[in-house]
PDB file of N, CA and C in Angstrom:
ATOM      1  N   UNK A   1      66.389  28.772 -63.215  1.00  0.00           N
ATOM      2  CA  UNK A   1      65.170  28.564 -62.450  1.00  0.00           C
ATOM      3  C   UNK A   1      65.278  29.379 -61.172  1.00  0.00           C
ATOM      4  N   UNK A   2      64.375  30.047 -60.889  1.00  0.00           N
ATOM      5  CA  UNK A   2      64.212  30.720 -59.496  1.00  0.00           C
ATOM      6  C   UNK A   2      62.957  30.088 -58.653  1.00  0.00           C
ATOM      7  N   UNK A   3      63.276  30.455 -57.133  1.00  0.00           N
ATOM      8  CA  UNK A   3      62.359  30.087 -56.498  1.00  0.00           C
ATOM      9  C   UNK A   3      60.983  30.061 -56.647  1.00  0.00           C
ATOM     10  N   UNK A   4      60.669  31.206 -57.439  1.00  0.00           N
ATOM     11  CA  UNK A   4      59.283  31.209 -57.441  1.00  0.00           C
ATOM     12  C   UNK A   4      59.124  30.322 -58.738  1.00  0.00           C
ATOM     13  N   UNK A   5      59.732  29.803 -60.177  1.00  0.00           N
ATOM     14  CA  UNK A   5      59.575  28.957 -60.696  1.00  0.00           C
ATOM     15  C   UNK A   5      59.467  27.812 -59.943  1.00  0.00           C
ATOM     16  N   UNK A   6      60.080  27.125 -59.303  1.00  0.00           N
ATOM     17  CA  UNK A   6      60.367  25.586 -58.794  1.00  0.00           C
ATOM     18  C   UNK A   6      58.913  25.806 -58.235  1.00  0.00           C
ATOM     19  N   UNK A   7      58.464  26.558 -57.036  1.00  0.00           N
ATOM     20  CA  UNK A   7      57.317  26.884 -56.049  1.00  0.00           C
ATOM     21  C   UNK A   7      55.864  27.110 -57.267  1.00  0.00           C
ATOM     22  N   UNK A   8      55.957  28.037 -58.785  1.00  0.00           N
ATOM     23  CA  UNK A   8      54.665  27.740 -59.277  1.00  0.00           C
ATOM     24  C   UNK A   8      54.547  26.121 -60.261  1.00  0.00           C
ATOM     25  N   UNK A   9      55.970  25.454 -60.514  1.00  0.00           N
ATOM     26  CA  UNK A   9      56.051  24.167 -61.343  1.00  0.00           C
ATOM     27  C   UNK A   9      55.731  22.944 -59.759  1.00  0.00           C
ATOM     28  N   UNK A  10      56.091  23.237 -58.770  1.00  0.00           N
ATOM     29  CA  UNK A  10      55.388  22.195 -57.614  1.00  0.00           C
ATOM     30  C   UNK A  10      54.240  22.424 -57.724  1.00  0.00           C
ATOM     31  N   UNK A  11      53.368  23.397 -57.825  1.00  0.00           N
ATOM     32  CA  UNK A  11      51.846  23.308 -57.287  1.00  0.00           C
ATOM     33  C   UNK A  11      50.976  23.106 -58.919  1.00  0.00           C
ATOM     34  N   UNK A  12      51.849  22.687 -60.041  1.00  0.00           N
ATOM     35  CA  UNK A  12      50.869  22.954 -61.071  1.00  0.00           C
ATOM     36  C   UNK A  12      50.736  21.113 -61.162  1.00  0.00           C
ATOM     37  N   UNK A  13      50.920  20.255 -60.260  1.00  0.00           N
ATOM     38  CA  UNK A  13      50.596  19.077 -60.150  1.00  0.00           C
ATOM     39  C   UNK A  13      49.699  18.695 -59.583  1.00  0.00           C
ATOM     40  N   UNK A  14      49.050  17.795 -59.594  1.00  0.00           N
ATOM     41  CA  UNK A  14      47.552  17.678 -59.645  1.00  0.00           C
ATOM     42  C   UNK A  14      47.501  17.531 -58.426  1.00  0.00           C
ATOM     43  N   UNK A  15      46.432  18.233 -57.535  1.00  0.00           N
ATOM     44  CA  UNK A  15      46.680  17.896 -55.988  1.00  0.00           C
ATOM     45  C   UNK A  15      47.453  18.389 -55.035  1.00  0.00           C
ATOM     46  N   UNK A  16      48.680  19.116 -55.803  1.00  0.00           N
ATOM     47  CA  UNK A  16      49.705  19.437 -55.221  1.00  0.00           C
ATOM     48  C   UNK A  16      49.492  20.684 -53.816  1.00  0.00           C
ATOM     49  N   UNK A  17      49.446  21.207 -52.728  1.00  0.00           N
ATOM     50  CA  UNK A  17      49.738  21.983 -52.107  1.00  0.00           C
ATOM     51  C   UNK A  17      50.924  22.030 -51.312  1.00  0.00           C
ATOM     52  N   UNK A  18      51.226  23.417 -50.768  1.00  0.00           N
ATOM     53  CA  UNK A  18      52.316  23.774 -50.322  1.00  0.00           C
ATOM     54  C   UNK A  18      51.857  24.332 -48.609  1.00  0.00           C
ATOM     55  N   UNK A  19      52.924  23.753 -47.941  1.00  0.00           N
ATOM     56  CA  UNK A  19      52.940  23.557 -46.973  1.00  0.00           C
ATOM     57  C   UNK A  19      54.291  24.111 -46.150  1.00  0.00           C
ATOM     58  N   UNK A  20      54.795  24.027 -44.799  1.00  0.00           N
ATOM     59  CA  UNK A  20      55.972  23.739 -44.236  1.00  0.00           C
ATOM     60  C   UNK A  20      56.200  22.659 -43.760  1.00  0.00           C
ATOM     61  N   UNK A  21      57.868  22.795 -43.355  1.00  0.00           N
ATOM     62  CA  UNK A  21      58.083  22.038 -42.205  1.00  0.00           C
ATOM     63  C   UNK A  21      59.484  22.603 -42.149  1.00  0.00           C
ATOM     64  N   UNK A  22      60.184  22.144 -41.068  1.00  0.00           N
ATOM     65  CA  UNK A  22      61.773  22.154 -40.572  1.00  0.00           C
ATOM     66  C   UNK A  22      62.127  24.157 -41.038  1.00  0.00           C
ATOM     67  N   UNK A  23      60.980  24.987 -41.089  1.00  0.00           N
ATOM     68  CA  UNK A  23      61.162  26.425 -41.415  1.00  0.00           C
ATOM     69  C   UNK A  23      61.665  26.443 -42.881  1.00  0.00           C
ATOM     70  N   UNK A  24      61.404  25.704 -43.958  1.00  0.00           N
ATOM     71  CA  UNK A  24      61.237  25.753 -45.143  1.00  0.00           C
ATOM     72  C   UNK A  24      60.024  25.495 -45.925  1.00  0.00           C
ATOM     73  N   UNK A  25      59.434  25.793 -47.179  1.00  0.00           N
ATOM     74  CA  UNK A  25      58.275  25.243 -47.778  1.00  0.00           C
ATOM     75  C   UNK A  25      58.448  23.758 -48.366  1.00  0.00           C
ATOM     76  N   UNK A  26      57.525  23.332 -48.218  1.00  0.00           N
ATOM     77  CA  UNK A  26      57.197  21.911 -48.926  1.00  0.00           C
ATOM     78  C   UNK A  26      56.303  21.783 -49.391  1.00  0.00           C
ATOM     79  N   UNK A  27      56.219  20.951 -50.496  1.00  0.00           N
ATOM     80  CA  UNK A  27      54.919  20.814 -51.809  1.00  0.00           C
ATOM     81  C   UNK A  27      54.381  19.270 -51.111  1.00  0.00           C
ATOM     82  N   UNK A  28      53.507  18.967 -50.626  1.00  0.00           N
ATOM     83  CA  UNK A  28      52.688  17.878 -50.890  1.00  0.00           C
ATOM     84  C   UNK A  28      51.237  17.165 -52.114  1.00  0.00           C
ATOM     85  N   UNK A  29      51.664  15.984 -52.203  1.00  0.00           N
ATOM     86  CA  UNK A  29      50.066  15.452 -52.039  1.00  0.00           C
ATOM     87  C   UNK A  29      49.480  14.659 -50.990  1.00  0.00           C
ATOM     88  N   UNK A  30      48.134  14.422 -51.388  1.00  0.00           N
ATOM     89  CA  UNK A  30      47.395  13.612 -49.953  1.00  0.00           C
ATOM     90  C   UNK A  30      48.547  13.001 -48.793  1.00  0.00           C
ATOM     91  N   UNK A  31      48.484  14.846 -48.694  1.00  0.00           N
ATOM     92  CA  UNK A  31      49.699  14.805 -47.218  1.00  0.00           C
ATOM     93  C   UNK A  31      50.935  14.560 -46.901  1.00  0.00           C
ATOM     94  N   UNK A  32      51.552  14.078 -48.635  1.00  0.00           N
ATOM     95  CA  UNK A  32      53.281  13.254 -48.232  1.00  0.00           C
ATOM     96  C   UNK A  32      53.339  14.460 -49.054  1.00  0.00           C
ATOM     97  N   UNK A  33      54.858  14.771 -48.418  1.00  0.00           N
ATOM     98  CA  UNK A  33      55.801  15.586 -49.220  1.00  0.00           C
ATOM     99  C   UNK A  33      56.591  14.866 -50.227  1.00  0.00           C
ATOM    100  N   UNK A  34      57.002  15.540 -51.432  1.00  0.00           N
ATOM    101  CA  UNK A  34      57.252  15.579 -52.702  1.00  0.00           C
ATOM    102  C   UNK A  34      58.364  15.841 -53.326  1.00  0.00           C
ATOM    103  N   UNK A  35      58.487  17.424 -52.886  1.00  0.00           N
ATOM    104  CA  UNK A  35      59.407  17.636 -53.165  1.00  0.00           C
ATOM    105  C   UNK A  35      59.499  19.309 -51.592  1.00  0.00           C
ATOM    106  N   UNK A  36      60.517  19.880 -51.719  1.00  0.00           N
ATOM    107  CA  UNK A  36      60.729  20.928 -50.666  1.00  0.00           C
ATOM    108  C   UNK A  36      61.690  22.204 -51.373  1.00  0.00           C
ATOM    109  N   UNK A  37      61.649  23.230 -50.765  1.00  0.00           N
ATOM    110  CA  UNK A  37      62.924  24.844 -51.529  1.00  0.00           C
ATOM    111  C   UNK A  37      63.391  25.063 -50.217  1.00  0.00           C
ATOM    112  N   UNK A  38      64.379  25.433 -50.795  1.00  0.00           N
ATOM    113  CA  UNK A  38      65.045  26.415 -49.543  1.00  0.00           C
ATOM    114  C   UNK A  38      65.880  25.562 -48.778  1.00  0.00           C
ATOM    115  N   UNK A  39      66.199  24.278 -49.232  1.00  0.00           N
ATOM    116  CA  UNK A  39      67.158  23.729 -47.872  1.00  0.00           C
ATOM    117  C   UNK A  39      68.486  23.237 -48.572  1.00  0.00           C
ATOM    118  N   UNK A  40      69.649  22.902 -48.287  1.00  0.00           N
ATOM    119  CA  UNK A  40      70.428  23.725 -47.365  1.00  0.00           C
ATOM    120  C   UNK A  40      70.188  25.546 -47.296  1.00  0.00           C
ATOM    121  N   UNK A  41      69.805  26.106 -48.626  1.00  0.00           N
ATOM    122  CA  UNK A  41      69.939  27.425 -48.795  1.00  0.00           C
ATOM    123  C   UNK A  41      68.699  27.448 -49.995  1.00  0.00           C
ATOM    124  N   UNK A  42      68.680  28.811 -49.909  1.00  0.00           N
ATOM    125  CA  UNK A  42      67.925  29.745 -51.146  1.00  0.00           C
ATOM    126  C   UNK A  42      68.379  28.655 -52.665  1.00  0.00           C
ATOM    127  N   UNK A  43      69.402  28.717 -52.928  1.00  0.00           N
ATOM    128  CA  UNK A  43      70.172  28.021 -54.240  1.00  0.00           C
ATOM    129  C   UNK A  43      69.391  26.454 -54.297  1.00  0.00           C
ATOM    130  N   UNK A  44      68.799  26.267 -53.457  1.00  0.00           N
ATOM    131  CA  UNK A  44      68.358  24.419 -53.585  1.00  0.00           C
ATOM    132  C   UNK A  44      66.869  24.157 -53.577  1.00  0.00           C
ATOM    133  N   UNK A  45      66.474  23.005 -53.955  1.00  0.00           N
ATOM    134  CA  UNK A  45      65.384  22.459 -53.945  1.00  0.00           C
ATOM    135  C   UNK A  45      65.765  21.179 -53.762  1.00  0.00           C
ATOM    136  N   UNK A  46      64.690  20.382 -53.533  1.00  0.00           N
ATOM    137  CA  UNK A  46      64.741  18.791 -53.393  1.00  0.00           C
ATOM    138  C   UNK A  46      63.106  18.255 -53.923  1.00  0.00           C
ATOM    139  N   UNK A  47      63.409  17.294 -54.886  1.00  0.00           N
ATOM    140  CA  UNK A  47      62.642  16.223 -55.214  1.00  0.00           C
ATOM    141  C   UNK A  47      62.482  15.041 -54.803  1.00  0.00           C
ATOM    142  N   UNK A  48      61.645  14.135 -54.294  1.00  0.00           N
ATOM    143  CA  UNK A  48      61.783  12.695 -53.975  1.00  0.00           C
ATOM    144  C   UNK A  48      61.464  11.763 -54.767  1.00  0.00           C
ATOM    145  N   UNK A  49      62.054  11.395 -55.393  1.00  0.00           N
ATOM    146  CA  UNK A  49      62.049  10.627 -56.410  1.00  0.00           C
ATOM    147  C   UNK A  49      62.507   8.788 -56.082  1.00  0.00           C
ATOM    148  N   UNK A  50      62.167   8.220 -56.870  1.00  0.00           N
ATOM    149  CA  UNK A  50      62.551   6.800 -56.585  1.00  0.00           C
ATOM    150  C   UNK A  50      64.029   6.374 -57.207  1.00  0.00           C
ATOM    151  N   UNK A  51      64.709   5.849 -56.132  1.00  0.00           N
ATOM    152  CA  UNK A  51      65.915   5.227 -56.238  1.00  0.00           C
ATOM    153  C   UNK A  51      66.684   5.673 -57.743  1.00  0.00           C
ATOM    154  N   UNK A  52      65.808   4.242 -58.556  1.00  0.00           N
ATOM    155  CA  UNK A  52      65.889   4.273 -60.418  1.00  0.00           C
ATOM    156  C   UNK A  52      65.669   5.683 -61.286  1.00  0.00           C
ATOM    157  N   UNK A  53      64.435   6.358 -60.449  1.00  0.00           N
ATOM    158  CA  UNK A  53      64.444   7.812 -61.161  1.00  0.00           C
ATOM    159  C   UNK A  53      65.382   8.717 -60.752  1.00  0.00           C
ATOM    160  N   UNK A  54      65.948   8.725 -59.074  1.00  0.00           N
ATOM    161  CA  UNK A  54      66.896   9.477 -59.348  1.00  0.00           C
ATOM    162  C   UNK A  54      68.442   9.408 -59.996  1.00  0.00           C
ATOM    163  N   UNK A  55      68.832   7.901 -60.303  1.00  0.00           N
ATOM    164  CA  UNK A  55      69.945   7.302 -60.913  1.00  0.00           C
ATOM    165  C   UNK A  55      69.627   8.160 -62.382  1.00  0.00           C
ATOM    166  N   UNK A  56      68.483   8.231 -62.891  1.00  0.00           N
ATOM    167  CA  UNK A  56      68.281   8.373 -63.960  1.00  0.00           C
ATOM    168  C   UNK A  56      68.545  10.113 -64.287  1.00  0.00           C
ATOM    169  N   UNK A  57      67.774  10.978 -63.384  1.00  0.00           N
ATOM    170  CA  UNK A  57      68.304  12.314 -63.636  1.00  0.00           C
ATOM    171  C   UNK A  57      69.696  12.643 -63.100  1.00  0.00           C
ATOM    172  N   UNK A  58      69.939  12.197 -62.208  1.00  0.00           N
ATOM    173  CA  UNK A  58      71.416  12.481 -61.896  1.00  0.00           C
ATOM    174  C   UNK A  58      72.357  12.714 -63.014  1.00  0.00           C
ATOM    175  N   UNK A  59      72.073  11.024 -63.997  1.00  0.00           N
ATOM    176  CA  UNK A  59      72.622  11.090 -65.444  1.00  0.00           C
ATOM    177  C   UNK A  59      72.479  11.648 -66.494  1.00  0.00           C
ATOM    178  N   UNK A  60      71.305  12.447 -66.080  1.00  0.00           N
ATOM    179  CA  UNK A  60      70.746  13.106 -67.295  1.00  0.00           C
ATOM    180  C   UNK A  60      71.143  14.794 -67.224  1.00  0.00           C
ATOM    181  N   UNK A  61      71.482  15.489 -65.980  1.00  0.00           N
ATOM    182  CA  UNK A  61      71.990  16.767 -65.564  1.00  0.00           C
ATOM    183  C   UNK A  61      72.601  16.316 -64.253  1.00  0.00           C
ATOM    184  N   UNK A  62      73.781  16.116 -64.443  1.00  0.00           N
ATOM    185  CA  UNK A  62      74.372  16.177 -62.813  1.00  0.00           C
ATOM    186  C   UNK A  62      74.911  17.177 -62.345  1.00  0.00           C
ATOM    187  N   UNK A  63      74.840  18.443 -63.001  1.00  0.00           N
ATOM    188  CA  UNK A  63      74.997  19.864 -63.140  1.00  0.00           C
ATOM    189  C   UNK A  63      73.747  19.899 -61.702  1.00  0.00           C
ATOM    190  N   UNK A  64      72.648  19.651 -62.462  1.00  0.00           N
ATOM    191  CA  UNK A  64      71.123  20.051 -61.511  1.00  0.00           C
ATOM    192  C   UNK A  64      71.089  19.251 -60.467  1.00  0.00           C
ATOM    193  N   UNK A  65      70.929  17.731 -60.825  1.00  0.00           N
ATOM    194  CA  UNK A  65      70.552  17.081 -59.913  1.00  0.00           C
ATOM    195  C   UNK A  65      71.959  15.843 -59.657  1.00  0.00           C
ATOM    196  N   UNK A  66      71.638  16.084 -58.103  1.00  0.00           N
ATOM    197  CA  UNK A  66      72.609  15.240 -57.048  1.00  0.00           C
ATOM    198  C   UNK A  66      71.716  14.510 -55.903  1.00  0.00           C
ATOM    199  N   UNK A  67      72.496  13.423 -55.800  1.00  0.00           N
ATOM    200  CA  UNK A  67      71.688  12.574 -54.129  1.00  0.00           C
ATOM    201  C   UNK A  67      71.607  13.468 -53.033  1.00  0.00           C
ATOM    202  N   UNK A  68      70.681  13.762 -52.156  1.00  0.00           N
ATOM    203  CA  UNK A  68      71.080  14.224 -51.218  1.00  0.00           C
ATOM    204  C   UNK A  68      71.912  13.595 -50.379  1.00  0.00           C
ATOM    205  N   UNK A  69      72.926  13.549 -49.006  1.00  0.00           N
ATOM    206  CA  UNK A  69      73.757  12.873 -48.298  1.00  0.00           C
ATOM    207  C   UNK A  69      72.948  11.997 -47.712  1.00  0.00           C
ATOM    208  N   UNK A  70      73.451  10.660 -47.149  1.00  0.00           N
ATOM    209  CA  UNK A  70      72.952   9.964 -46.188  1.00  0.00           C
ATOM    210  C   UNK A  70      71.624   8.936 -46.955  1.00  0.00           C
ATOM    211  N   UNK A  71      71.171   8.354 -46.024  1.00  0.00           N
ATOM    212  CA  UNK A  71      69.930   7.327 -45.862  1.00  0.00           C
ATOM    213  C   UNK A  71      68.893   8.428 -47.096  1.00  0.00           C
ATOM    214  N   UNK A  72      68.754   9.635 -46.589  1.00  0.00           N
ATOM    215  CA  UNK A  72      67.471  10.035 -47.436  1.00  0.00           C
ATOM    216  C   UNK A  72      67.889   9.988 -49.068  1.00  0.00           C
ATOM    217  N   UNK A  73      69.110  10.119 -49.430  1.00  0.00           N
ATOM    218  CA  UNK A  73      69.675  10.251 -51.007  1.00  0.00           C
ATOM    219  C   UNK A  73      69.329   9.011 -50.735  1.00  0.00           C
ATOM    220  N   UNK A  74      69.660   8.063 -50.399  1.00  0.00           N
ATOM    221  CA  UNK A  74      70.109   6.393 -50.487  1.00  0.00           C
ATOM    222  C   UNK A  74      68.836   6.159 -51.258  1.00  0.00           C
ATOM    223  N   UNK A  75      67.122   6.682 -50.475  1.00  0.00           N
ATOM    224  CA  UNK A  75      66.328   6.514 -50.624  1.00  0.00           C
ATOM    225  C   UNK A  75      65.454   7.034 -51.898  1.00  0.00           C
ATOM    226  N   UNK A  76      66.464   8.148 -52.625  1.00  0.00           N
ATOM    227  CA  UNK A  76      65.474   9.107 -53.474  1.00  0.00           C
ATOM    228  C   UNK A  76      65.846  10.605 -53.693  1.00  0.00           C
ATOM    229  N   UNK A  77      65.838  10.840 -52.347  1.00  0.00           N
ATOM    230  CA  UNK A  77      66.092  11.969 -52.142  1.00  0.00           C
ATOM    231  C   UNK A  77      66.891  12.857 -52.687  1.00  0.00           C
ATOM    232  N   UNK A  78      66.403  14.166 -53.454  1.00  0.00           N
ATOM    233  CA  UNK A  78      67.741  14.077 -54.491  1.00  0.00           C
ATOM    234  C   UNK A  78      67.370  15.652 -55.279  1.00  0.00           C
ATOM    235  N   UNK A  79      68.765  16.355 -54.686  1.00  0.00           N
ATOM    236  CA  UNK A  79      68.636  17.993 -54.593  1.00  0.00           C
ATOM    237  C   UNK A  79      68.840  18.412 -55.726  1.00  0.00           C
ATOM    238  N   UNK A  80      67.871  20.051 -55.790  1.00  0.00           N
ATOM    239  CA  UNK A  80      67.783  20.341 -57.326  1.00  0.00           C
ATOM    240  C   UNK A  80      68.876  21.397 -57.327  1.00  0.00           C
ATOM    241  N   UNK A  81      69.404  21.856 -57.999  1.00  0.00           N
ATOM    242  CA  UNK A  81      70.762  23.059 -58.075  1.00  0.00           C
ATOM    243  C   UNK A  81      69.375  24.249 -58.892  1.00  0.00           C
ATOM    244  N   UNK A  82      68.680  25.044 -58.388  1.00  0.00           N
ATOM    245  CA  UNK A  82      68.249  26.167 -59.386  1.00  0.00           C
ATOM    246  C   UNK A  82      68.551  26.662 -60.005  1.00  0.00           C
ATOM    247  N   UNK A  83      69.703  27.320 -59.955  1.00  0.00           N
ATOM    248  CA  UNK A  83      70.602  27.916 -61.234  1.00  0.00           C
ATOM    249  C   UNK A  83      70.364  27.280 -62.438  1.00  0.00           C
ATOM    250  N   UNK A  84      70.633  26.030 -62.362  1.00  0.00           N
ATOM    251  CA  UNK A  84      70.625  24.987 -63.913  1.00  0.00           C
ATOM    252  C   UNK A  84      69.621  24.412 -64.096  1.00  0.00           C
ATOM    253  N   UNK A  85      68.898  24.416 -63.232  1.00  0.00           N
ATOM    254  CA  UNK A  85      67.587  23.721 -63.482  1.00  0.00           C
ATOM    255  C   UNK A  85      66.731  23.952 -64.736  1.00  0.00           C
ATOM    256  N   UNK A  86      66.607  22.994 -65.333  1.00  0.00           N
ATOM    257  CA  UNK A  86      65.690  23.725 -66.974  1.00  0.00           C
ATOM    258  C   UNK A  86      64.335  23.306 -66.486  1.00  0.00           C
ATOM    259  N   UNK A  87      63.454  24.094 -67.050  1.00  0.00           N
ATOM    260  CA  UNK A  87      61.926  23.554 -66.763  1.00  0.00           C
ATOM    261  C   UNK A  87      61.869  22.428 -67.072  1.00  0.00           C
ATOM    262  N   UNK A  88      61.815  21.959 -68.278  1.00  0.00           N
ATOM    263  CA  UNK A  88      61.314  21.205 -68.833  1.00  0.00           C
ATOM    264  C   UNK A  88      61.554  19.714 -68.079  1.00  0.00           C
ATOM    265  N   UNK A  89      63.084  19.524 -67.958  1.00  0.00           N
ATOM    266  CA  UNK A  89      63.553  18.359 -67.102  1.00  0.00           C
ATOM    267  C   UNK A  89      63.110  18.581 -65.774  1.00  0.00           C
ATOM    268  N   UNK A  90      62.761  19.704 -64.826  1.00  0.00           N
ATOM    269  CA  UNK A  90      62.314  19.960 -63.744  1.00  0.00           C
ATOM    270  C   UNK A  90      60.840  19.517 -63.312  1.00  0.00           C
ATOM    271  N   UNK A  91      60.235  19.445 -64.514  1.00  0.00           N
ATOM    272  CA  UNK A  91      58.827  19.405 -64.752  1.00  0.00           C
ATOM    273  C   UNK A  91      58.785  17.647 -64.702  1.00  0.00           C
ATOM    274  N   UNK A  92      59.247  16.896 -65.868  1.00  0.00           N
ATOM    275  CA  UNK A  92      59.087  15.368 -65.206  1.00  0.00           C
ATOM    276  C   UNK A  92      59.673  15.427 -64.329  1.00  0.00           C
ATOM    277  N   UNK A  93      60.812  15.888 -63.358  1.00  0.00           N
ATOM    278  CA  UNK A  93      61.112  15.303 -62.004  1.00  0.00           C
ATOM    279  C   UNK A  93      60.313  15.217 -61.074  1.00  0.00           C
ATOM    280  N   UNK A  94      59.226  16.354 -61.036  1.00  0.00           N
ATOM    281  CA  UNK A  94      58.251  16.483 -60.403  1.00  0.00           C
ATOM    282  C   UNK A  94      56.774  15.563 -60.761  1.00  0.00           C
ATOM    283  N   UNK A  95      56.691  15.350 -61.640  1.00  0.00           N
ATOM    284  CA  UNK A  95      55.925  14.009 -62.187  1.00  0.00           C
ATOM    285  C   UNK A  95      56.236  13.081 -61.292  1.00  0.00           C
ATOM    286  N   UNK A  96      57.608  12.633 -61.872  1.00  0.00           N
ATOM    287  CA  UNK A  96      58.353  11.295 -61.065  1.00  0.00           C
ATOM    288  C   UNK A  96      57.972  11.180 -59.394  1.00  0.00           C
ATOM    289  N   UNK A  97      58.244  12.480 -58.972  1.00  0.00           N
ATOM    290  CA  UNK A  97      58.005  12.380 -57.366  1.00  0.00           C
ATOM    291  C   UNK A  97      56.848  12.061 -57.129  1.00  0.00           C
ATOM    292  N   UNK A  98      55.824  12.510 -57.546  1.00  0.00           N
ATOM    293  CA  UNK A  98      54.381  13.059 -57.287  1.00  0.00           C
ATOM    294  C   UNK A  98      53.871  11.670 -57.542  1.00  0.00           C
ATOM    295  N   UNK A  99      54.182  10.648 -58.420  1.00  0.00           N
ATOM    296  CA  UNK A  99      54.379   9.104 -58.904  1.00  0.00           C
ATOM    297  C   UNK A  99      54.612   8.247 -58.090  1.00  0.00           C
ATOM    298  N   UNK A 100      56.266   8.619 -57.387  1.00  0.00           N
ATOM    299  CA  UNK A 100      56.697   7.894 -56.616  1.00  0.00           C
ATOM    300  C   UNK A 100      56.438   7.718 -55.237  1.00  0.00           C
ATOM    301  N   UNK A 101      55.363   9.219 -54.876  1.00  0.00           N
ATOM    302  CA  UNK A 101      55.264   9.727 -53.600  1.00  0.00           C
ATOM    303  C   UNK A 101      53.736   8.935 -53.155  1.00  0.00           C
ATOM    304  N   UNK A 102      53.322   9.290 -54.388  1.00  0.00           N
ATOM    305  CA  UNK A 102      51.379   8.307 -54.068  1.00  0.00           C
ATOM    306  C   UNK A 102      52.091   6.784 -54.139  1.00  0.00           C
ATOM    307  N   UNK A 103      52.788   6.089 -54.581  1.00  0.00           N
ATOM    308  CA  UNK A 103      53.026   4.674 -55.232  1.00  0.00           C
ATOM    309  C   UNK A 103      53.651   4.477 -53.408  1.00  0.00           C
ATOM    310  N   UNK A 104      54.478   5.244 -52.600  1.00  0.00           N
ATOM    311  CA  UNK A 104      55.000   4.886 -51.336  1.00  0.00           C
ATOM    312  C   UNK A 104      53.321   4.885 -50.530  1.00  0.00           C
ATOM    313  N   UNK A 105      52.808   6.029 -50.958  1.00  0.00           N
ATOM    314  CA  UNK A 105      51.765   5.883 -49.952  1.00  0.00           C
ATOM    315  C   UNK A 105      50.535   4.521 -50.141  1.00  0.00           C
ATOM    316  N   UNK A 106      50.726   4.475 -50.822  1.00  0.00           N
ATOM    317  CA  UNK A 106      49.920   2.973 -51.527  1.00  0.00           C
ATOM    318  C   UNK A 106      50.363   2.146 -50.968  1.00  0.00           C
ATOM    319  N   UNK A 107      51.268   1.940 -50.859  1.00  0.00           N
ATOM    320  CA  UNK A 107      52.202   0.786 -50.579  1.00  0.00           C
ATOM    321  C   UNK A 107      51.915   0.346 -48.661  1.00  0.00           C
ATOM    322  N   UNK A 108      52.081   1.720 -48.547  1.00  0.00           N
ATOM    323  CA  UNK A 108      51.926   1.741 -46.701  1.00  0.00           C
ATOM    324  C   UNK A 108      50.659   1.393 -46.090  1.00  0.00           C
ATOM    325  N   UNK A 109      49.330   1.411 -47.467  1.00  0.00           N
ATOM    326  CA  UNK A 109      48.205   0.880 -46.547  1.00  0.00           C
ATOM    327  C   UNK A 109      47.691  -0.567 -46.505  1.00  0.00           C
ATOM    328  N   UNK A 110      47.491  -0.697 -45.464  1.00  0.00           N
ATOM    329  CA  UNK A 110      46.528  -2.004 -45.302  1.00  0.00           C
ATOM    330  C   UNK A 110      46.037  -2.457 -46.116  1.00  0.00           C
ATOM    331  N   UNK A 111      46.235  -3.784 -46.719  1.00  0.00           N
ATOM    332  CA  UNK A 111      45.063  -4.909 -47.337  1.00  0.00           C
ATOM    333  C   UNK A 111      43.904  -4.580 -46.994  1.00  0.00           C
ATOM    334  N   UNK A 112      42.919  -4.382 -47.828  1.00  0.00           N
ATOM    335  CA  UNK A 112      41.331  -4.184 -47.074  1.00  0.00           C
ATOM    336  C   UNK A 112      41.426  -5.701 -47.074  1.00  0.00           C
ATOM    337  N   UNK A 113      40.300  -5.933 -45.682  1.00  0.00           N
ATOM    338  CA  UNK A 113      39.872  -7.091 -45.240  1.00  0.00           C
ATOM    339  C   UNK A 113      38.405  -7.264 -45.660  1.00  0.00           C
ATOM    340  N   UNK A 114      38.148  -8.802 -46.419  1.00  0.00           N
ATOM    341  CA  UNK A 114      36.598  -8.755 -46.315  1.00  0.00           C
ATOM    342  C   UNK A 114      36.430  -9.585 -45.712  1.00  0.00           C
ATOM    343  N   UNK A 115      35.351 -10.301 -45.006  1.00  0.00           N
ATOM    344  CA  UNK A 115      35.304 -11.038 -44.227  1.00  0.00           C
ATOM    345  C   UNK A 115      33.993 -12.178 -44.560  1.00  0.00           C
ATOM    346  N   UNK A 116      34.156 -13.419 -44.464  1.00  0.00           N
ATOM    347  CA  UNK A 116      32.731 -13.875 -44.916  1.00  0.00           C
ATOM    348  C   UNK A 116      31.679 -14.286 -43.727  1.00  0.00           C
ATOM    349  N   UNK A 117      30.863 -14.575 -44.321  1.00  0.00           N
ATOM    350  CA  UNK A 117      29.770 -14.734 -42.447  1.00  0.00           C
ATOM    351  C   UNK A 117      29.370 -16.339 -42.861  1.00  0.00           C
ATOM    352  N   UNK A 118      29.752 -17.286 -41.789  1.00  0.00           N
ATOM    353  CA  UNK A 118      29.919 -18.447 -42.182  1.00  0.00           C
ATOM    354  C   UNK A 118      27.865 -18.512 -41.892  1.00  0.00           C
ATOM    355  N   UNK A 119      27.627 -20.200 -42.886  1.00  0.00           N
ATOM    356  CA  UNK A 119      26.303 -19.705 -42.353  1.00  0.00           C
ATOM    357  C   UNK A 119      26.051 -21.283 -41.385  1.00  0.00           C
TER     358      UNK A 119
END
């Protein structure tokens, strides 16, 4: 997998655009990032995936995919190796995120309130 694979398989998700931050690219949807290239180096990518999904690819290529260090792996976070990266498994990881990434943002909003009008 090369950069410009990982960069045209992020944006072929529904919604998906590409963005920066921290002087690397990042793929969002409705505004959360997803997944990101380029960090530590050229050789990496990162997916955000949920806890269970990333337990799950880890096991499935731990060649490709590893936790990232710290609180953010703890959380998901969880770096792609390009070299080994196969599409195909690259392609649901990016599902998974894009899943896991709307399902966090869901999560973060407010109860709508209705209110009744006493009479």
């Amino acid at each position: 997998m090369t950069s410009d694979g990982f960069r045209r398989l992020a944006l072929s998700q529904p919604d998906a655009v590409e963005s920066a931050h921290m002087n690397h690219p990042d793929f969002r949807v409705r505004g959360r990032i997803f997944a990101t290239l380029g960090y530590p180096d050229d050789a990496w990518g990162m997916v955000k995936l949920s806890p269970i999904d990333q337990e799950l690819f880890v096991q499935a290529d731990p060649e490709t995919f590893s936790p990232v260090k710290g609180a953010w792996g703890k959380g998901g976070a969880t770096r792609v190796q390009l070299r080994t990266a196969r599409k195909a498994l690259l392609s649901r990881a990016f599902d998974c995120a894009m899943r896991a990434t709307l399902a966090a943002q869901q999560a973060r909003r407010p109860a709508s309130r209705t209110s009744k009008k006493s009479s």
